[in-house]
Protein backbone atom coordinates (compact mmCIF):
# COMPACT_ATOMS: atom_id res chain seq x y z
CA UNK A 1 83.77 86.26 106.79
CA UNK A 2 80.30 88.09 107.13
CA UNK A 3 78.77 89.39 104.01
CA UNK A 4 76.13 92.13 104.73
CA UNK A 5 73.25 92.99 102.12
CA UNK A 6 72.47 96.48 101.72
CA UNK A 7 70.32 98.70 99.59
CA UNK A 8 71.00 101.49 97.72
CA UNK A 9 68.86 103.75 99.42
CA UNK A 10 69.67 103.30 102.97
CA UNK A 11 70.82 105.72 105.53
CA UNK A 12 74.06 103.40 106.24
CA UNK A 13 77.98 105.37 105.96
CA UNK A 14 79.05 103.15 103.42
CA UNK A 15 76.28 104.76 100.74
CA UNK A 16 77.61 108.11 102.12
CA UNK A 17 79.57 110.33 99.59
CA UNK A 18 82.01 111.35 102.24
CA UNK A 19 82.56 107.60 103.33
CA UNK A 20 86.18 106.34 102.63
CA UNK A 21 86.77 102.93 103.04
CA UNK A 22 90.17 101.23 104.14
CA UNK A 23 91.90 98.55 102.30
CA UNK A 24 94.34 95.97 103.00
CA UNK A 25 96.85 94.65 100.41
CA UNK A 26 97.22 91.02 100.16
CA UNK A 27 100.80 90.29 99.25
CA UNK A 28 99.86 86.67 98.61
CA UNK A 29 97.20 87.44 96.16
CA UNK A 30 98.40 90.50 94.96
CA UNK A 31 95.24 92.60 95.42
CA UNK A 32 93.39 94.95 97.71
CA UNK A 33 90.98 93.81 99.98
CA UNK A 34 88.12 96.20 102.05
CA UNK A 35 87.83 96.12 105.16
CA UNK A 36 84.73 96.90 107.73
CA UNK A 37 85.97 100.37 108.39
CA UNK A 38 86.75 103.67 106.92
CA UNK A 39 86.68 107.40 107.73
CA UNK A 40 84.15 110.37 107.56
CA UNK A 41 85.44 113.07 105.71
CA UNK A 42 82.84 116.10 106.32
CA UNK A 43 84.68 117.03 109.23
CA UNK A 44 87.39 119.18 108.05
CA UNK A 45 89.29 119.58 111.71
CA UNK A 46 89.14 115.77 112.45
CA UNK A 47 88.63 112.80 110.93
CA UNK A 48 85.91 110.22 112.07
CA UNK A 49 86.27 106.62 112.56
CA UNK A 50 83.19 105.25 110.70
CA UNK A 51 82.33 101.36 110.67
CA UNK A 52 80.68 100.51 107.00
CA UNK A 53 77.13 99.64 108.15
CA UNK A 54 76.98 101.84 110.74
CA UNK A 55 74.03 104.39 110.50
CA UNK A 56 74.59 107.65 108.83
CA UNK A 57 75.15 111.02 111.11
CA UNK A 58 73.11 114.04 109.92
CA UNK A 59 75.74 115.33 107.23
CA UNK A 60 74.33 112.15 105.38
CA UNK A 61 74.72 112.99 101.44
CA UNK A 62 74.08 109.93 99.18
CA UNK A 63 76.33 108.92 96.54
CA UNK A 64 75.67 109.57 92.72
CA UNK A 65 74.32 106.55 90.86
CA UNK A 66 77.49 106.23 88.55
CA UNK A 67 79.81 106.16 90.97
């Protein structure tokens, strides 16, 4: 397992507003895990395949700080 610091602040898709991350459930443990990937949703005819630290296209918007 690789653990990746990140600010905040940076330009990355996981700090994105329109940045959904996938899960896995863990039947053993009974919980949901994330995973290194997840989907753009600004584009409304497609989806995109985004990876979490993967830098931020230009329809960048960051998240609110209480989310």
């Amino acid at each position: 397992m690789v653990v990746i610091m990140v600010s905040n602040e940076e330009k990355i898709c996981c700090n994105c507003q329109y940045f959904c991350e996938y899960f896995v459930y863990n039947e053993r443990h009974q919980i949901f895990s994330p995973c290194d990937a997840g989907r753009c949703t600004r584009v409304k005819t497609r989806l995109k395949c985004r990876i979490v630290y993967q830098k931020a296209c230009e329809d960048f918007k960051g998240r609110n700080a209480n989310e």
